[in-house]
C-alpha atoms as a PDB file:
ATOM      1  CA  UNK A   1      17.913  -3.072   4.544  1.00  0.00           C
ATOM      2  CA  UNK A   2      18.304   0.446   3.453  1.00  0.00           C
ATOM      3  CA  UNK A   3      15.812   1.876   0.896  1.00  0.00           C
ATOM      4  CA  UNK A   4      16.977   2.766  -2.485  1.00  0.00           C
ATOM      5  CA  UNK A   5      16.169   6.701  -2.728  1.00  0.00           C
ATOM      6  CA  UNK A   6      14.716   7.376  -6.105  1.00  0.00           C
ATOM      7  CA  UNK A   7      15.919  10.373  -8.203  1.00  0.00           C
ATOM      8  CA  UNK A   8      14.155  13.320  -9.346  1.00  0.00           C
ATOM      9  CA  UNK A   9      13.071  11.524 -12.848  1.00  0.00           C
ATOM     10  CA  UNK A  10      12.438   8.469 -11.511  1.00  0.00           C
ATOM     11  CA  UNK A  11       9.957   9.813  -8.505  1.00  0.00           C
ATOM     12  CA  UNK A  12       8.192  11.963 -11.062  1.00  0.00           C
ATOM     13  CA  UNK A  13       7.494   9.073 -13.437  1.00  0.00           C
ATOM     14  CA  UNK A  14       6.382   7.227  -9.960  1.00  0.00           C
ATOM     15  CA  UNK A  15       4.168  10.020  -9.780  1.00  0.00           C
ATOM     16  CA  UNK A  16       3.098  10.425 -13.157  1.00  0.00           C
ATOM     17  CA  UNK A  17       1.980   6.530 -12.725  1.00  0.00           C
ATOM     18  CA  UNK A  18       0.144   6.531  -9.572  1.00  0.00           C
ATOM     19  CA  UNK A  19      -2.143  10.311 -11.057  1.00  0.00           C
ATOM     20  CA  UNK A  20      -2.696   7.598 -13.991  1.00  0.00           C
ATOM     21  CA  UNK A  21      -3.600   5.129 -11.879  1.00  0.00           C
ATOM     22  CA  UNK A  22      -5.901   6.811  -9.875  1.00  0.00           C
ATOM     23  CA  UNK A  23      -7.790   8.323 -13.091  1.00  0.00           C
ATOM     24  CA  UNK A  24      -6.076  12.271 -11.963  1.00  0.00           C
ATOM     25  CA  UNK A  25      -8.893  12.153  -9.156  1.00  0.00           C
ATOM     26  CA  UNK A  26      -8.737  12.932  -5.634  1.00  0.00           C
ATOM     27  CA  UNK A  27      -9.093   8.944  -4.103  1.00  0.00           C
ATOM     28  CA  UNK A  28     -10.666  10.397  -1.181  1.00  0.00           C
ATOM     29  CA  UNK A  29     -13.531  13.527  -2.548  1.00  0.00           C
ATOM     30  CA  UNK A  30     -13.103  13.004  -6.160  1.00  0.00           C
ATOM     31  CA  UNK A  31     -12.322  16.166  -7.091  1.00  0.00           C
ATOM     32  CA  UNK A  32      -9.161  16.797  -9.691  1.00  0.00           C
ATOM     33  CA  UNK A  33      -8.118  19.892  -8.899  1.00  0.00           C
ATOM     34  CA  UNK A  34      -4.432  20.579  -7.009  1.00  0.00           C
ATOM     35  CA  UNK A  35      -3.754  16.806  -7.066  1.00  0.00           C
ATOM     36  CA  UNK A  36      -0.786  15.313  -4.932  1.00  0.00           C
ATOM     37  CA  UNK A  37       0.138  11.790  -3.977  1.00  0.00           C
ATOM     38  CA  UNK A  38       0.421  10.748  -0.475  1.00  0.00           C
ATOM     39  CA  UNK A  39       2.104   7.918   1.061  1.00  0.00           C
ATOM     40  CA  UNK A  40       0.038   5.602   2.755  1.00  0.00           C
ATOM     41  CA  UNK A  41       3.685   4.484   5.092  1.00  0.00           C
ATOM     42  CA  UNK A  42       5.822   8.032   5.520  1.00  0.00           C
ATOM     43  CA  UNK A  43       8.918   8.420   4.478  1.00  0.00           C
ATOM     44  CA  UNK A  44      10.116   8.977   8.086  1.00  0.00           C
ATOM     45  CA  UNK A  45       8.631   6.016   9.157  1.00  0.00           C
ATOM     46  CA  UNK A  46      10.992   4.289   6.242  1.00  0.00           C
ATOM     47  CA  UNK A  47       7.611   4.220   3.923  1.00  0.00           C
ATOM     48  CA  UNK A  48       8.845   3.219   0.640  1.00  0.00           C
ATOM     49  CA  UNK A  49       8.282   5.060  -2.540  1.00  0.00           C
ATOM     50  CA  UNK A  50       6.399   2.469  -4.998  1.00  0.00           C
ATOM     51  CA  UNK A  51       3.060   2.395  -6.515  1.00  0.00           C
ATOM     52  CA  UNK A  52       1.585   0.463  -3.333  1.00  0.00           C
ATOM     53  CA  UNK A  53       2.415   2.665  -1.156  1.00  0.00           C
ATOM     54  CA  UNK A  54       0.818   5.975  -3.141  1.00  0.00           C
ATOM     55  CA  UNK A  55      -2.191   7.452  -3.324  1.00  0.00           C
ATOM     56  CA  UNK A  56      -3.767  10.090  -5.034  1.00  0.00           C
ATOM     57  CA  UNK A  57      -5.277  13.375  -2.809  1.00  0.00           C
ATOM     58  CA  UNK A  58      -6.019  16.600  -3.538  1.00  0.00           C
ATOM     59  CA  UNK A  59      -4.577  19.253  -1.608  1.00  0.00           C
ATOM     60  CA  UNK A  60      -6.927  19.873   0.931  1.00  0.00           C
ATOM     61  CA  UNK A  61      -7.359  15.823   1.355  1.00  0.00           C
ATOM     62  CA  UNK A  62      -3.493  15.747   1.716  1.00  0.00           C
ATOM     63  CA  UNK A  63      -3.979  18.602   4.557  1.00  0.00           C
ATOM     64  CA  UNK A  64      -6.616  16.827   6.180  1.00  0.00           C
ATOM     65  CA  UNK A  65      -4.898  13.603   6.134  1.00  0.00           C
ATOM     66  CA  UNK A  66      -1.591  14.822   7.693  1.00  0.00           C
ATOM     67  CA  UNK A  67      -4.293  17.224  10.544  1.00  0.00           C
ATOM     68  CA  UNK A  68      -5.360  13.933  11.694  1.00  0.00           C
ATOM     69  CA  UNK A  69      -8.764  14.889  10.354  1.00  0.00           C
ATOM     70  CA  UNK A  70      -8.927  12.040   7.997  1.00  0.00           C
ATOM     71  CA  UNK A  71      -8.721   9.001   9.788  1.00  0.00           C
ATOM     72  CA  UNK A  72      -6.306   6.118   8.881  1.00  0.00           C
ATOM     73  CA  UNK A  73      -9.346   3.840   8.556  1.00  0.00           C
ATOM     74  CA  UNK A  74     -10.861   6.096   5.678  1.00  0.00           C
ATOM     75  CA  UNK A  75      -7.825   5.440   3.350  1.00  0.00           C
ATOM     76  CA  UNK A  76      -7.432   2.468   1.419  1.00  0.00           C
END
């Protein structure tokens, strides 16, 4: 099955949710400053873009994350 590829307002409102969710903090340091949201299952490996699959990092988190610094086991 191919996955539906949301548009621009649609993946922002995703976004908007999942910062909401997440109370605008960093789900691994806490911090809220430069927050991004992650997915858990990449895109390239056909990760889907819904609220499960999202979490809340700040930039240097995100960084970490994608360095292999942050182990998978640390994320939720």
């Amino acid at each position: 099955m191919k996955r539906r590829r949301l548009d621009s307002a649609e993946y922002q409102e995703l976004h908007r949710r999942v910062l909401e969710r997440d109370s605008w903090r960093c789900q691994l340091c806490g911090t809220r400053a430069e927050l991004q949201v992650h997915h858990l299952e990449l895109r390239a490996q056909l990760g889907a873009d819904v609220e499960d699959n999202l979490l809340t990092v700040c930039a240097a988190c995100h960084r970490a994350i994608h360095l292999k610094e942050i182990k998978d086991s640390v994320l939720p």
